[in-house]
Protein backbone atom coordinates (compact mmCIF):
# COMPACT_ATOMS: atom_id res chain seq x y z
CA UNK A 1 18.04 -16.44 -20.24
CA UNK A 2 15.15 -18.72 -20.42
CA UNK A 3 11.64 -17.48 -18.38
CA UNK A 4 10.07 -19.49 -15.64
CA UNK A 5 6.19 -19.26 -14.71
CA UNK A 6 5.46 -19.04 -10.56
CA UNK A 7 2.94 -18.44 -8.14
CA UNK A 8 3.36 -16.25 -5.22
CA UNK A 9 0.84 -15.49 -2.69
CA UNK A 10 1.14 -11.78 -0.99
CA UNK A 11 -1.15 -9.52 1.29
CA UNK A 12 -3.75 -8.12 -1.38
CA UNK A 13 -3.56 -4.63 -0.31
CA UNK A 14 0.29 -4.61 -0.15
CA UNK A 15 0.53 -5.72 -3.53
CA UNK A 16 -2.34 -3.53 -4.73
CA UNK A 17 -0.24 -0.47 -3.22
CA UNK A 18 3.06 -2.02 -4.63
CA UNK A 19 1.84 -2.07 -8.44
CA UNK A 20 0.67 1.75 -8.20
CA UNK A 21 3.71 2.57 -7.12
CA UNK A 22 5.61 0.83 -9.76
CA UNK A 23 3.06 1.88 -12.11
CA UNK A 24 3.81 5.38 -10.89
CA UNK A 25 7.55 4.94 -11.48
CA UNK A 26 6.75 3.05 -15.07
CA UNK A 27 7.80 -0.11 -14.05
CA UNK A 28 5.75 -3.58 -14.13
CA UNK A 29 5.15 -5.92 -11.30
CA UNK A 30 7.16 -8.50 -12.52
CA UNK A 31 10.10 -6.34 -13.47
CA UNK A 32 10.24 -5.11 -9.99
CA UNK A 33 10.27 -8.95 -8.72
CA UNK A 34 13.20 -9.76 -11.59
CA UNK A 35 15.12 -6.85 -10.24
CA UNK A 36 14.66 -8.14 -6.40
CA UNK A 37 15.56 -11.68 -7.36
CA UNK A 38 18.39 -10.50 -9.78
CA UNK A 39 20.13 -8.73 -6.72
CA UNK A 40 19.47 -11.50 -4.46
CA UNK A 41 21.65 -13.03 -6.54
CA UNK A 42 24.31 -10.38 -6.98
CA UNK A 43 24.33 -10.40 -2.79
CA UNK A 44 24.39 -13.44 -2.22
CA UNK A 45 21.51 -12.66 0.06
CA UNK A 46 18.93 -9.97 0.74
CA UNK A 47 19.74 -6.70 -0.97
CA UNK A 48 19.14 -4.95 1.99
CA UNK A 49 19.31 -5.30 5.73
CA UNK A 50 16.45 -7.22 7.61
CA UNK A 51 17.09 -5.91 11.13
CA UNK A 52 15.13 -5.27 13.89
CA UNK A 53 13.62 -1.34 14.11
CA UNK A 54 15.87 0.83 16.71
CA UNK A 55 13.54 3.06 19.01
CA UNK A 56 13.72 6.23 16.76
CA UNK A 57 12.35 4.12 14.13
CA UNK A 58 9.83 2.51 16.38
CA UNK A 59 8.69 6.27 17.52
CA UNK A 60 8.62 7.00 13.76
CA UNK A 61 6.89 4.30 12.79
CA UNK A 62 4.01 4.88 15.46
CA UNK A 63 3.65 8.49 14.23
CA UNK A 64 3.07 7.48 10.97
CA UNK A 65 0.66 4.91 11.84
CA UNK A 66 -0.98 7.94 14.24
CA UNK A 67 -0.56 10.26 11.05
CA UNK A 68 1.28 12.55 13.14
CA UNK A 69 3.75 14.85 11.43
CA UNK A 70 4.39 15.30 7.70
CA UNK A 71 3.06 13.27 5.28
CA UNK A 72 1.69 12.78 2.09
CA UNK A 73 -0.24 10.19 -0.61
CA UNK A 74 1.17 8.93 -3.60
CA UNK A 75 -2.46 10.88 -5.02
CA UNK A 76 -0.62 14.14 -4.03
CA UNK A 77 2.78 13.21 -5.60
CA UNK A 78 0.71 12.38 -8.88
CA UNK A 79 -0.74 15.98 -8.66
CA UNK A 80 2.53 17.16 -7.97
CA UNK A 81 4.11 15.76 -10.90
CA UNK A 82 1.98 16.53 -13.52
CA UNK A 83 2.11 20.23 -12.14
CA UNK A 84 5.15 20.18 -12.84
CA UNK A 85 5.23 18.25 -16.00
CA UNK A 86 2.98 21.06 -17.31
């Protein structure tokens, strides 16, 4: 299938994040954005459903933002994989 060329302008730090992650996971920008597009496709529509957050979520999402409760950083899971790749 032939390749097109296109610009798409995004939140810097969002993307910044989104490429470490996929970087993390060994997978490029742009195949990330093929996969999205190619299962837009596929679903005739979003691959996923765009809905409004229910009040658990809402309460979760505050607590996160708060950085109440459990987390972690992807600089931890990085740690903890190559502990365990070792």
């Amino acid at each position: 299938m032939p390749k097109m060329q296109t610009t798409i302008r995004l939140e810097e730090e969002d993307y910044k994040q989104a490429r470490e992650i996929l970087e993390f996971v060994g997978m490029s920008y742009a195949q990330a954005i093929n996969i999205f597009n190619r299962m837009v496709v596929l679903n005739h529509g979003l691959p996923f459903d765009a809905k409004i957050p229910n009040k658990k979520t809402l309460a979760a999402m505050k607590e996160a933002k708060e950085l109440k409760g459990e987390f972690t950083t992807l600089d931890a899971l990085k740690s903890e994989r190559a502990a365990v790749s070792n």
